[in-house]
Each structure stands twice: as C-alpha cells, then as structure tokens.
C-alpha atoms as a PDB file:
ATOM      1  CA  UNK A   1      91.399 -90.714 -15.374  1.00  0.00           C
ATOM      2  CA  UNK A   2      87.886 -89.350 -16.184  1.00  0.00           C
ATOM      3  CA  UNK A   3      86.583 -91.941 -18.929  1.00  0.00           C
ATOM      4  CA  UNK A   4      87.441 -94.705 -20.570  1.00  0.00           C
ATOM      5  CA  UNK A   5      90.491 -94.667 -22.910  1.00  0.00           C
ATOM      6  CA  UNK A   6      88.696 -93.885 -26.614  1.00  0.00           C
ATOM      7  CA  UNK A   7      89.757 -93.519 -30.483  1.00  0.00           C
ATOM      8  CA  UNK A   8      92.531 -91.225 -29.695  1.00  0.00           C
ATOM      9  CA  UNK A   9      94.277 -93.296 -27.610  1.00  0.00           C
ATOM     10  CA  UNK A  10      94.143 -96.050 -29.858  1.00  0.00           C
ATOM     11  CA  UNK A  11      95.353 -93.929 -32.968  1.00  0.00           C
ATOM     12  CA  UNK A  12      98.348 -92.803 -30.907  1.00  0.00           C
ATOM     13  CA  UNK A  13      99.017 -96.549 -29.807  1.00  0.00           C
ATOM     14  CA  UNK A  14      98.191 -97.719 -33.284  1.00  0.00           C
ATOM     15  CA  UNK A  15     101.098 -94.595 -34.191  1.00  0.00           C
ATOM     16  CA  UNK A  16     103.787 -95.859 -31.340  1.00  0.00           C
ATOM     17  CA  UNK A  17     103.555 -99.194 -32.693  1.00  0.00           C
ATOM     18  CA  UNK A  18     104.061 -98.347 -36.275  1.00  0.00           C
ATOM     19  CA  UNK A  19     100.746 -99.642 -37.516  1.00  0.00           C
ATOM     20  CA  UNK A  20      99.828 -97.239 -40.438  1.00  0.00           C
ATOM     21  CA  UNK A  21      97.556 -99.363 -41.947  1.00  0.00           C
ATOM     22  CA  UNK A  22      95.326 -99.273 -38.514  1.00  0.00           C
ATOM     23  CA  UNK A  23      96.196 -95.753 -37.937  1.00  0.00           C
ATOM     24  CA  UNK A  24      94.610 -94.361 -41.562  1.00  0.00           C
ATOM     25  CA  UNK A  25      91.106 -96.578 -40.463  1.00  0.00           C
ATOM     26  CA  UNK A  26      90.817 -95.208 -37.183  1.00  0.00           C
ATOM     27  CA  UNK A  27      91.341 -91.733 -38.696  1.00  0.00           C
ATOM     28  CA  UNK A  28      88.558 -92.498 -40.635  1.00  0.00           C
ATOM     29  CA  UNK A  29      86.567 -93.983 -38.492  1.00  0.00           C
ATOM     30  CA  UNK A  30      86.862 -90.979 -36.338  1.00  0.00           C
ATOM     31  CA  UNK A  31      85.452 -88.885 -39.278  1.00  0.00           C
ATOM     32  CA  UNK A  32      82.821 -90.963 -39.644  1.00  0.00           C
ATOM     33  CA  UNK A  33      81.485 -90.619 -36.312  1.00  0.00           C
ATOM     34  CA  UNK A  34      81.975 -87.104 -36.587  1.00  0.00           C
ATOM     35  CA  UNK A  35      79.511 -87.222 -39.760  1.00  0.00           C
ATOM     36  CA  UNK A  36      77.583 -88.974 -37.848  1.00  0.00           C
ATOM     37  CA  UNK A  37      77.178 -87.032 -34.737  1.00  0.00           C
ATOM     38  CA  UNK A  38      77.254 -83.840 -36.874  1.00  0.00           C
ATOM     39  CA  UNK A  39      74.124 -85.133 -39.517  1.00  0.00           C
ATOM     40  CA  UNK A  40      72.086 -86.543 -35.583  1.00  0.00           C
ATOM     41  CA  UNK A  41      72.659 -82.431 -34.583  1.00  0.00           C
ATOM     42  CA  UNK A  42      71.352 -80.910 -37.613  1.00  0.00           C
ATOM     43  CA  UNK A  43      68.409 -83.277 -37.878  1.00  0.00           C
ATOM     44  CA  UNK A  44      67.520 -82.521 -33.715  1.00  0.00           C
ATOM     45  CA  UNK A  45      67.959 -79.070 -34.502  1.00  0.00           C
ATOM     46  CA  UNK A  46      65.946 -79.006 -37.507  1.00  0.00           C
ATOM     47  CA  UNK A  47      63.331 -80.700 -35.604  1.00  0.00           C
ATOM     48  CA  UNK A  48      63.290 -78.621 -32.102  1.00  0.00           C
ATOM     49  CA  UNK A  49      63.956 -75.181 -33.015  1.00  0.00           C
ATOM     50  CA  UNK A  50      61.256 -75.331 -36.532  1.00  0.00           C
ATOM     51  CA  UNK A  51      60.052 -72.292 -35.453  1.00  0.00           C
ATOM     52  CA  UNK A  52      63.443 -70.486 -35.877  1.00  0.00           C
ATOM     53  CA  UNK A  53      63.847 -71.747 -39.339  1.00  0.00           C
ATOM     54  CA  UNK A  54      60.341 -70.674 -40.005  1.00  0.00           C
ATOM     55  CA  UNK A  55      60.923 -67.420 -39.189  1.00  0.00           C
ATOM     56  CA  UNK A  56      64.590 -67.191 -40.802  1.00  0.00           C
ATOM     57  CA  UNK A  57      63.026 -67.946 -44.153  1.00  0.00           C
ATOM     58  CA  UNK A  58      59.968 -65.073 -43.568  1.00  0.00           C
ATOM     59  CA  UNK A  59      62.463 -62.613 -43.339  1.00  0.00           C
ATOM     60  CA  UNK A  60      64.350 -63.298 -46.541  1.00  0.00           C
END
C-alpha cells in the first residue's frame, strides 16, 4: 500500500458496517474538502497567473 488508508476507506467501512448516519457525514465531509481544495486552487491561480486574466479581459 502506497499511503495511508483515507476518507474512502472509512466511508466504505462506515458502509460494511451499516453506519448510515456516519456514512452521510463523511460524504460530506469529503465535499467539503473538495470546496476547500477547489476555492485554495482558484485563489493560487488567481494570484500566479494575473497576467493571464489581465489579458483575457483586454480581449473581450
């Protein structure tokens, strides 16, 4: 094994166990990180690559 087991092992124990209840948080959980991680992109990107924004909206 590569990593360390994460949050989809977890919601597929959580799931073998019969533990809906824990299985609906992780699922959300796991979209939260993925907000997360998708607002930290956006914000980087917004920040490194200014000059291709910049010259996006010129063109318009």
């Amino acid at each position: 094994m590569i990593g360390s087991p994460g949050l989809g092992l977890e919601i597929q124990q959580a799931q073998n166990g019969g533990a809906v209840d824990t299985v609906y948080a992780l699922i959300v959980l796991a979209g939260l990180v993925g907000i997360g991680v998708n607002s930290a992109v956006r914000l980087l990107e917004r920040r490194v690559l200014v000059w291709y924004h910049g010259s996006g909206a010129a063109r318009a």
